[in-house]
Protein backbone atom coordinates (compact mmCIF):
# COMPACT_ATOMS: atom_id res chain seq x y z
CA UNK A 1 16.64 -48.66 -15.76
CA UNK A 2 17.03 -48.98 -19.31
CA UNK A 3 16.49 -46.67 -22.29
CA UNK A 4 17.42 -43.91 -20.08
CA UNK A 5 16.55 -40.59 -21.99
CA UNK A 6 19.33 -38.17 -21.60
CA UNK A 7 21.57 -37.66 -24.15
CA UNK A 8 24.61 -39.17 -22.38
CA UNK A 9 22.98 -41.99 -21.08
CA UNK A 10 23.62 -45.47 -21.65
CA UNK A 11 20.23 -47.54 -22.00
CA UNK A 12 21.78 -51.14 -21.22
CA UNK A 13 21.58 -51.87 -17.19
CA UNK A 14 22.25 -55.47 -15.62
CA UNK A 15 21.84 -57.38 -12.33
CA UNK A 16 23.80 -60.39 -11.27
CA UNK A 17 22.32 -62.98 -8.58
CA UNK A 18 25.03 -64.77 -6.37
CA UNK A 19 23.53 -68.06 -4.46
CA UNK A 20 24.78 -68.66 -1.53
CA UNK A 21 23.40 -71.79 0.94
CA UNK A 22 22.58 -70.87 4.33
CA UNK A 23 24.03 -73.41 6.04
CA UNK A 24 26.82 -73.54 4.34
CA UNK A 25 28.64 -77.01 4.17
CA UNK A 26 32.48 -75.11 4.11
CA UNK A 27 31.70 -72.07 6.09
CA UNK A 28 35.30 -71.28 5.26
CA UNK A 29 34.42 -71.34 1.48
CA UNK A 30 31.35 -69.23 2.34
CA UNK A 31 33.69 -66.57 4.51
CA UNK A 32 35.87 -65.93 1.56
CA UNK A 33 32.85 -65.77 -0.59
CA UNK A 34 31.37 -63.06 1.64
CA UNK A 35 34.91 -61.68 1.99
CA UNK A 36 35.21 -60.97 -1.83
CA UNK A 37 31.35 -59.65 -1.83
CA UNK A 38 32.26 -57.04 0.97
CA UNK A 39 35.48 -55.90 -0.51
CA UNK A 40 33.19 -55.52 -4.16
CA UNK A 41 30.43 -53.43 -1.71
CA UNK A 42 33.32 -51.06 -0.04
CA UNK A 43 36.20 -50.78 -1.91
CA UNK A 44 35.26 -51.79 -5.60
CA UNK A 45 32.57 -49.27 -5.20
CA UNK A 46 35.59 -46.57 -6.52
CA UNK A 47 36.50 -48.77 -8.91
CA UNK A 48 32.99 -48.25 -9.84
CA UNK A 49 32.91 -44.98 -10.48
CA UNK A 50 36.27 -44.91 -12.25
CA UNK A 51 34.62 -47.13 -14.71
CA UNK A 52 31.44 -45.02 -15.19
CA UNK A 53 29.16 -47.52 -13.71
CA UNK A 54 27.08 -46.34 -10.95
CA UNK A 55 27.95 -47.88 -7.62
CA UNK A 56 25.41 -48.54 -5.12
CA UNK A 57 23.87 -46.21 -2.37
CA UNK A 58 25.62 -46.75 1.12
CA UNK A 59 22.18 -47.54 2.99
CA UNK A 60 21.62 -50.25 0.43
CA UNK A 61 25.77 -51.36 1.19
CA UNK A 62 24.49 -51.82 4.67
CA UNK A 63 21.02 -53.44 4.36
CA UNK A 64 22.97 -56.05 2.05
CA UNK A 65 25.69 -56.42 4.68
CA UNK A 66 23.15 -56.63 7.67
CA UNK A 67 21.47 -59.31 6.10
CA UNK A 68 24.29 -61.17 5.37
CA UNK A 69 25.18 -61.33 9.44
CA UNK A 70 21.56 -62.61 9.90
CA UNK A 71 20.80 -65.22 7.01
CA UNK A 72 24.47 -67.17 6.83
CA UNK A 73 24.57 -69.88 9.80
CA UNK A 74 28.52 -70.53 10.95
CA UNK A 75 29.87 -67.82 8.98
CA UNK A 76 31.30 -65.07 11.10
């Protein structure tokens, strides 16, 4: 992921980590955060490009998004 060696390449990469409770205590709260998350995973993912980062495959987009519908409890 880093010190990528193609000439064009740019050798810095990142992750971020979200944490999100379960059982959320404002599933409203947790909606919205989801919300956001899903609009980042299908729409930003343009944005993405636009800005030369590369956005993420569409099977991961789903396995993220599947496990979101089976991990939060009260959040539709």
């Amino acid at each position: 992921m880093t010190d990528s060696p193609g000439a064009d390449a740019y050798p810095i990469a990142a992750t971020a980590f979200v944490l999100i409770p379960k059982a959320a205590k404002s599933p409203a709260r947790t909606k919205a955060a989801l919300e956001f998350f899903r609009w980042v995973l299908e729409s930003g993912q343009k944005s993405a490009t636009d800005l030369e980062y590369v956005p993420l495959p569409p099977d991961l987009v789903m396995q993220i998004e599947a496990y979101w519908k089976s991990a939060f409890i009260g959040v539709d």
